[in-house]
PDB file of N, CA and C in Angstrom:
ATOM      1  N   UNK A   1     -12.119   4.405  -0.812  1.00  0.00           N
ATOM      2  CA  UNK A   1     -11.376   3.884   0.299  1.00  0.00           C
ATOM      3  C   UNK A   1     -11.713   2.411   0.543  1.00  0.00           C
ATOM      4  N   UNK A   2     -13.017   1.930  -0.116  1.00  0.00           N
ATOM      5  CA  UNK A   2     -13.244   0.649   0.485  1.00  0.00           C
ATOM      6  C   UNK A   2     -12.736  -0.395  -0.169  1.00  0.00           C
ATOM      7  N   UNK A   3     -12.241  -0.061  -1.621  1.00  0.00           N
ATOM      8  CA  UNK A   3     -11.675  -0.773  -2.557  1.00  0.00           C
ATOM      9  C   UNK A   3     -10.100  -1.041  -2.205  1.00  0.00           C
ATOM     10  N   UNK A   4      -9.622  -0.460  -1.277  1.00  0.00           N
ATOM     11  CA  UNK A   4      -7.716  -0.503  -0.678  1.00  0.00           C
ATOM     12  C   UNK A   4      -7.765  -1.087   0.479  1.00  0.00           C
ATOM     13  N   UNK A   5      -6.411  -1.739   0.340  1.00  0.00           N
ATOM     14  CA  UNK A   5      -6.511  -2.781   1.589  1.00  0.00           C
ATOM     15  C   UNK A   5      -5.998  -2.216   2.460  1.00  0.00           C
ATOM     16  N   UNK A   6      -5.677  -2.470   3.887  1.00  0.00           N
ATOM     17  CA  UNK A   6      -5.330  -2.000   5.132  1.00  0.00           C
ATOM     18  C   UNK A   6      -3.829  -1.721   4.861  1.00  0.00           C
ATOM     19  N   UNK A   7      -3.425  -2.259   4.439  1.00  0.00           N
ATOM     20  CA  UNK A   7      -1.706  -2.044   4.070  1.00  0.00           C
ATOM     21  C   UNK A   7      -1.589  -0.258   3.128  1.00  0.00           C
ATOM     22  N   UNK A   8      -2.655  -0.276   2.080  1.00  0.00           N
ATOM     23  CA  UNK A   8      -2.239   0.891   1.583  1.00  0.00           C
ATOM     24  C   UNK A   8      -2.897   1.510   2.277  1.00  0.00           C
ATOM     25  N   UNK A   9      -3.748   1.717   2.915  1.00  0.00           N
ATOM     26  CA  UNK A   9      -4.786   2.733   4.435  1.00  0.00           C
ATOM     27  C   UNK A   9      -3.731   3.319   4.996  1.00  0.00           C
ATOM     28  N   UNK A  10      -3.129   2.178   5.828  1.00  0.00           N
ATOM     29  CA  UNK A  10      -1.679   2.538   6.753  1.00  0.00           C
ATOM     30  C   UNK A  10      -0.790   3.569   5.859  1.00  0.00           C
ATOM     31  N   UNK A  11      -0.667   3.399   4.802  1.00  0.00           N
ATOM     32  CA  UNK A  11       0.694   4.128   3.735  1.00  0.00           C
ATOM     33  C   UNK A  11       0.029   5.443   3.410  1.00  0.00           C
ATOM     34  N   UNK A  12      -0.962   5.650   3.051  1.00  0.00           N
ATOM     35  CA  UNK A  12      -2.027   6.493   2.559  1.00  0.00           C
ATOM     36  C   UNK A  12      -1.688   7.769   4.250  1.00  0.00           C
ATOM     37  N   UNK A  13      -2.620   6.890   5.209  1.00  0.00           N
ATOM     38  CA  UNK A  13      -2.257   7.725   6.512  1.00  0.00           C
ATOM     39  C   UNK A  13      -1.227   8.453   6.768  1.00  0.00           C
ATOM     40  N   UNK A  14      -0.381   7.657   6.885  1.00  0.00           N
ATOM     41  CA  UNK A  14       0.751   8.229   6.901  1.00  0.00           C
ATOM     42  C   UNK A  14       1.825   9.371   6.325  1.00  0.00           C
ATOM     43  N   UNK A  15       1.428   8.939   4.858  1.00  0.00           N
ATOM     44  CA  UNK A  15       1.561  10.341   3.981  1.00  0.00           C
ATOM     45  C   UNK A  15       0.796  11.410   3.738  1.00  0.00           C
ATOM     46  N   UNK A  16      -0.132  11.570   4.366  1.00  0.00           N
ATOM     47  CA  UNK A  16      -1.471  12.440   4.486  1.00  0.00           C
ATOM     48  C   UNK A  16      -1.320  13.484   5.359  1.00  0.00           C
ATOM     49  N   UNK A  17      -0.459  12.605   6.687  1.00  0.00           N
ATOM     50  CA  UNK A  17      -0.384  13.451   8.169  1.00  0.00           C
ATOM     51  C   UNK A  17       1.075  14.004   7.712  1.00  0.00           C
ATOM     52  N   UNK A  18       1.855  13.150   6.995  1.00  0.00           N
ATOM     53  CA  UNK A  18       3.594  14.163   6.711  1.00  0.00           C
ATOM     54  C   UNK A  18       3.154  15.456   6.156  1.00  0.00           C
ATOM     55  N   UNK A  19       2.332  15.408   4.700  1.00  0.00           N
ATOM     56  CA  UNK A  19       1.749  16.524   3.879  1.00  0.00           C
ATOM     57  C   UNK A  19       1.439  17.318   4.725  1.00  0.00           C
ATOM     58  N   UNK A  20       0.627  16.898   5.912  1.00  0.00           N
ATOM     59  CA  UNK A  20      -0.586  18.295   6.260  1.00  0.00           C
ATOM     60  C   UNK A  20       0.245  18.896   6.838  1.00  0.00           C
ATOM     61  N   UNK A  21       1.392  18.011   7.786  1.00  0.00           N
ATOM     62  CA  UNK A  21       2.433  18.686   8.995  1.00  0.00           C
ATOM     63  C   UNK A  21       3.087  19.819   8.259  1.00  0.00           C
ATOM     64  N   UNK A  22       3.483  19.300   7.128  1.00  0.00           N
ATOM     65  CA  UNK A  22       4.989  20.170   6.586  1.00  0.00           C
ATOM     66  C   UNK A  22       4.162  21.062   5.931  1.00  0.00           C
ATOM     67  N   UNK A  23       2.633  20.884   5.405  1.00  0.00           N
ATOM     68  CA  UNK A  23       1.980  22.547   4.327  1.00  0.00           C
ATOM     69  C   UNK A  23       1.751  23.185   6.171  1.00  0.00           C
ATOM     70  N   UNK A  24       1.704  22.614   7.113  1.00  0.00           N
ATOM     71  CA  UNK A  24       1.058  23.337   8.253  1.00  0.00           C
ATOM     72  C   UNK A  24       2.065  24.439   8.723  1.00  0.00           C
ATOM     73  N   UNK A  25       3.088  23.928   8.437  1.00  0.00           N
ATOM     74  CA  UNK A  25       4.670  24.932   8.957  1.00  0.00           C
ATOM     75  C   UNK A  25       4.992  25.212   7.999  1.00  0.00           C
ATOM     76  N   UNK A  26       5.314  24.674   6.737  1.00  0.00           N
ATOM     77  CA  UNK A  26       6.113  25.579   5.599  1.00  0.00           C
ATOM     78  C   UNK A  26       5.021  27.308   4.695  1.00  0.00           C
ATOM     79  N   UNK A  27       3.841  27.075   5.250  1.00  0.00           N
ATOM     80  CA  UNK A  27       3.303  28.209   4.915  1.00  0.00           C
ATOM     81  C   UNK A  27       3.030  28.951   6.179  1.00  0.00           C
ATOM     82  N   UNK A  28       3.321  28.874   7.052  1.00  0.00           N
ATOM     83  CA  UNK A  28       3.215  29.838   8.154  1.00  0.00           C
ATOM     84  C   UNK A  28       3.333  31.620   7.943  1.00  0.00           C
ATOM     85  N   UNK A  29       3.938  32.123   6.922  1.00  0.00           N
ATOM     86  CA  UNK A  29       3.676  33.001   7.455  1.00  0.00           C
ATOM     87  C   UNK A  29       2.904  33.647   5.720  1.00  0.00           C
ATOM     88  N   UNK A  30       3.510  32.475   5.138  1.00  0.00           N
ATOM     89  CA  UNK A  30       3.072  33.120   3.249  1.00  0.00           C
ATOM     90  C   UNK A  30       1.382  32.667   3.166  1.00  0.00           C
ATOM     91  N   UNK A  31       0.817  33.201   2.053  1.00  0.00           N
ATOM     92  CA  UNK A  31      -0.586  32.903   1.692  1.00  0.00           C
ATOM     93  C   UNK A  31      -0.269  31.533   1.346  1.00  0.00           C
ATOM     94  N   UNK A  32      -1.209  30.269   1.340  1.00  0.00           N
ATOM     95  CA  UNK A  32      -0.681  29.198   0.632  1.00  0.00           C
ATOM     96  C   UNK A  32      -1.754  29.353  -1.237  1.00  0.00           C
ATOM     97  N   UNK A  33      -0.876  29.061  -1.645  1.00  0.00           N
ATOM     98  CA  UNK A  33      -1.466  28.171  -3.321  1.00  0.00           C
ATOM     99  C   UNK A  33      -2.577  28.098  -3.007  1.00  0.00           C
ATOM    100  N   UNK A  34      -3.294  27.290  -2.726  1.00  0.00           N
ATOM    101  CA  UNK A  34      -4.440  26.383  -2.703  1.00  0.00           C
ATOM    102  C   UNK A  34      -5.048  26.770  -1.624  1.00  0.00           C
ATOM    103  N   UNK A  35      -5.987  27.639  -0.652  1.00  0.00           N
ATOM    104  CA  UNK A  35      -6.811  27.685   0.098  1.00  0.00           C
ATOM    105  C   UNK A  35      -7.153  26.634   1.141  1.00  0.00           C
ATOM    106  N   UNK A  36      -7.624  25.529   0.185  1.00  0.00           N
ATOM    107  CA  UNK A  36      -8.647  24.350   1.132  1.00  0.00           C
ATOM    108  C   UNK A  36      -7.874  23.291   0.924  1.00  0.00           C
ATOM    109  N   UNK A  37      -6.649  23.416   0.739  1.00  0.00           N
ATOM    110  CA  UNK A  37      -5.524  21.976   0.677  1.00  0.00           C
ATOM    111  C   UNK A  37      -5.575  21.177   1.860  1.00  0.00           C
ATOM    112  N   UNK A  38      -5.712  22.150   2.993  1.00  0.00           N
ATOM    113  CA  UNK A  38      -5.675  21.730   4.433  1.00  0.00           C
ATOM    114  C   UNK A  38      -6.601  21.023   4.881  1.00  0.00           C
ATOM    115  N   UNK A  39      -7.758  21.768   4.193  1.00  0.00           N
ATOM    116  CA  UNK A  39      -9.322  21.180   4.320  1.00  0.00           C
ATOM    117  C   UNK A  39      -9.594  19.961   4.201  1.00  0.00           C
ATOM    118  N   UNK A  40      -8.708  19.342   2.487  1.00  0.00           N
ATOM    119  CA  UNK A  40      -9.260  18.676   1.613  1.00  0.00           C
ATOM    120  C   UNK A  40      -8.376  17.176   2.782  1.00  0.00           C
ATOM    121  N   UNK A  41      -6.917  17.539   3.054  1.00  0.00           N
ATOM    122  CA  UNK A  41      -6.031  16.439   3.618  1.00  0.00           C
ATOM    123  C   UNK A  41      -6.834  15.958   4.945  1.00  0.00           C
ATOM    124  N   UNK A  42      -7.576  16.935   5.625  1.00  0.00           N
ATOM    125  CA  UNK A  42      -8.271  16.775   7.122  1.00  0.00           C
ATOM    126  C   UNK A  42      -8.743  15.499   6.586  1.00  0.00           C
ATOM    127  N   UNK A  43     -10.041  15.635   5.326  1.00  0.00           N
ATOM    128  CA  UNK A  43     -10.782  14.921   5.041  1.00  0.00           C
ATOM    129  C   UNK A  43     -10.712  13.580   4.493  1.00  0.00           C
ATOM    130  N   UNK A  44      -9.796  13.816   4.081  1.00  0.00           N
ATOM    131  CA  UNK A  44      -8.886  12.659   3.596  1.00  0.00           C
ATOM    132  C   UNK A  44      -8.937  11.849   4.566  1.00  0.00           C
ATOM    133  N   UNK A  45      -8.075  12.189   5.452  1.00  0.00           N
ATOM    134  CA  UNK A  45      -7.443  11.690   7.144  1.00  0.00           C
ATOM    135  C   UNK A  45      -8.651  11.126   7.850  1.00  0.00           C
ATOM    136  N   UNK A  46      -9.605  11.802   7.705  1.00  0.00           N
ATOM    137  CA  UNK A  46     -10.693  10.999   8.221  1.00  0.00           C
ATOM    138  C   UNK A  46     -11.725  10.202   7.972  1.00  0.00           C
ATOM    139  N   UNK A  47     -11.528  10.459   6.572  1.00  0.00           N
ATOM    140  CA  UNK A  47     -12.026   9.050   5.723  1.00  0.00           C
ATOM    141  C   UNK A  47     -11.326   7.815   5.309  1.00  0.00           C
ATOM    142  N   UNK A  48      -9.887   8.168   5.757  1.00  0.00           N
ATOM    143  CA  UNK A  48      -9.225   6.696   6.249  1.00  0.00           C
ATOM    144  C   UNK A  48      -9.834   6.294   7.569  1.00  0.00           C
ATOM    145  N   UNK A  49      -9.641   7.026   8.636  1.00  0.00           N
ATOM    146  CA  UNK A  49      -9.518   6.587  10.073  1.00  0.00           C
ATOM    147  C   UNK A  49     -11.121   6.197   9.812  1.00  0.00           C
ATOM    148  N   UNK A  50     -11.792   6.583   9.343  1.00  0.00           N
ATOM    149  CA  UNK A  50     -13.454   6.172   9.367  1.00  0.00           C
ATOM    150  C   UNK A  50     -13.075   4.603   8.789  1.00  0.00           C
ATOM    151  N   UNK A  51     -12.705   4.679   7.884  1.00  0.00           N
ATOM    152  CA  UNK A  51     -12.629   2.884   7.099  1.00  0.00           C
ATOM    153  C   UNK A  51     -12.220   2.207   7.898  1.00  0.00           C
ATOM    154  N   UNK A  52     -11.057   2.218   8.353  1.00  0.00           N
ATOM    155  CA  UNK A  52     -10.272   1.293   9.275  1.00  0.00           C
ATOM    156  C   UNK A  52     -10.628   1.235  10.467  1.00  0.00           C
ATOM    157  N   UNK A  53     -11.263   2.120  11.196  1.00  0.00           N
ATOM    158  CA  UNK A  53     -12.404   1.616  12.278  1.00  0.00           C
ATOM    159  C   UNK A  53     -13.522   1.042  11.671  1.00  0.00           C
ATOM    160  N   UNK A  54     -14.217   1.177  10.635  1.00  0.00           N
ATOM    161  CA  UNK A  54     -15.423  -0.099   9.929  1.00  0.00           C
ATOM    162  C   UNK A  54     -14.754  -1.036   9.897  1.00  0.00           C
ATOM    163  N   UNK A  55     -13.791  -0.953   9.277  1.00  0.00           N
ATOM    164  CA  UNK A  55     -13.151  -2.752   9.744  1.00  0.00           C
ATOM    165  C   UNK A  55     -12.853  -2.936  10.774  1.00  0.00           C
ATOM    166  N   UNK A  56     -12.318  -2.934  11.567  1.00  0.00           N
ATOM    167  CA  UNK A  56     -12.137  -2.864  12.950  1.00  0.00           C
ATOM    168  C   UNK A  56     -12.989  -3.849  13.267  1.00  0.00           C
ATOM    169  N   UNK A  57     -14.766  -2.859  13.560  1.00  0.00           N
ATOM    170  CA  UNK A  57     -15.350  -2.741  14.034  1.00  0.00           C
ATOM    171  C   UNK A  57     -16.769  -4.068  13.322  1.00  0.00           C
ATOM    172  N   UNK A  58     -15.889  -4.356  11.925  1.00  0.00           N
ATOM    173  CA  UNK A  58     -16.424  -5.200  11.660  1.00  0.00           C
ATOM    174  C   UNK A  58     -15.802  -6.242  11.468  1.00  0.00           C
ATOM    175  N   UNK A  59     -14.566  -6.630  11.738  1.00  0.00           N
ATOM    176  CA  UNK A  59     -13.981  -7.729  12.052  1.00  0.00           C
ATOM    177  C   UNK A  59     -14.510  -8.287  13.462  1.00  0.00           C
ATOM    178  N   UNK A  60     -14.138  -7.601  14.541  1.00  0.00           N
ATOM    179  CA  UNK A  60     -15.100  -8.077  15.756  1.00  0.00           C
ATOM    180  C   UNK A  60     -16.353  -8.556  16.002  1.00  0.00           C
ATOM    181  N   UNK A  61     -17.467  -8.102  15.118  1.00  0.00           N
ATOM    182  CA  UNK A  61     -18.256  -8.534  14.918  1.00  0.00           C
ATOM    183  C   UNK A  61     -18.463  -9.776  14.661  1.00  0.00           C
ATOM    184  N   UNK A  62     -17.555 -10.307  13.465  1.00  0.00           N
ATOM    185  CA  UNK A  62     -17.732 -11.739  13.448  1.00  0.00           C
ATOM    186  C   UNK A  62     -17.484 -12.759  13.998  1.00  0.00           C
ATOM    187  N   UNK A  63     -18.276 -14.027  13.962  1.00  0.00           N
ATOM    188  CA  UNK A  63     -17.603 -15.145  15.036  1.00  0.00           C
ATOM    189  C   UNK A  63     -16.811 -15.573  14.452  1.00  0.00           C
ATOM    190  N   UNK A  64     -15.875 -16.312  15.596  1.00  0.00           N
ATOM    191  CA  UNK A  64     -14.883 -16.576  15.363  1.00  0.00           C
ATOM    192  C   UNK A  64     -14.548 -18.410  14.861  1.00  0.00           C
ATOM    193  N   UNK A  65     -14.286 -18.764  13.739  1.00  0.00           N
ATOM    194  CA  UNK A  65     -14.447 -19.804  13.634  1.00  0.00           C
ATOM    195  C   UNK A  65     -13.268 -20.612  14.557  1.00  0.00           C
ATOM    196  N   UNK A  66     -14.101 -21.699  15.248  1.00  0.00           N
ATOM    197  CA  UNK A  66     -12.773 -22.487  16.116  1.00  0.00           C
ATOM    198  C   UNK A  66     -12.930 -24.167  15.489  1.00  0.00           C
ATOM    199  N   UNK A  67     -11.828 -24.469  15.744  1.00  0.00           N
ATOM    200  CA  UNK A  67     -11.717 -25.705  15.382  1.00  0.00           C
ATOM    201  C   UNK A  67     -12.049 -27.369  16.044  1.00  0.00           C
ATOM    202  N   UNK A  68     -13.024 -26.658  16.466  1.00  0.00           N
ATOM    203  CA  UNK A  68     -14.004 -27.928  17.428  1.00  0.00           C
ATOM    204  C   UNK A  68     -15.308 -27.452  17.656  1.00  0.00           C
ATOM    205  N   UNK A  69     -16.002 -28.361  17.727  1.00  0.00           N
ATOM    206  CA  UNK A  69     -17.184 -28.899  18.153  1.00  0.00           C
ATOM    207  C   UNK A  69     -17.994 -28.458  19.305  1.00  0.00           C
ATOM    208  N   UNK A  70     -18.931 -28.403  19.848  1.00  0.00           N
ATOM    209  CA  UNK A  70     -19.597 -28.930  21.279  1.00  0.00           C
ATOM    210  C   UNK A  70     -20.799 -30.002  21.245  1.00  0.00           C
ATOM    211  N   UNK A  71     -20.526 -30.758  22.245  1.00  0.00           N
ATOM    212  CA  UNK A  71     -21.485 -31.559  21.743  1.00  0.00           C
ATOM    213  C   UNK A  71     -22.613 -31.557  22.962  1.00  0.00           C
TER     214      UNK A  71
END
């Protein structure tokens, strides 16, 4: 995750939460395929939202360069 930029984070997210929505209702009442698909997308989901709050959280951190002086 730390190697992708915020642009594919956002795209990534996004298709992560469509997946989980539609395996969350389209197997409702059948066994699904895969067991821990659900598991695996949670984790997913939150190892984006974990990155993009480190940046966040480390963009703020830094000062902010301004374009003057004090004297």
């Amino acid at each position: 995750m730390k190697d992708k930029t915020s642009e594919v984070l956002v795209k990534l997210l996004s298709d992560t939460r469509a997946t989980l929505r539609t395996e969350r209702f389209s197997a409702a009442g059948a066994r699904p395929k895969e067991t821990n698909a659900r598991g695996k997308m949670r984790k997913s989901i939150a190892r984006i939202l974990t990155e993009q709050s480190r940046r966040l959280s480390e963009s703020a951190s830094r000062p902010q360069a301004s374009g003057h002086t004090t004297a």
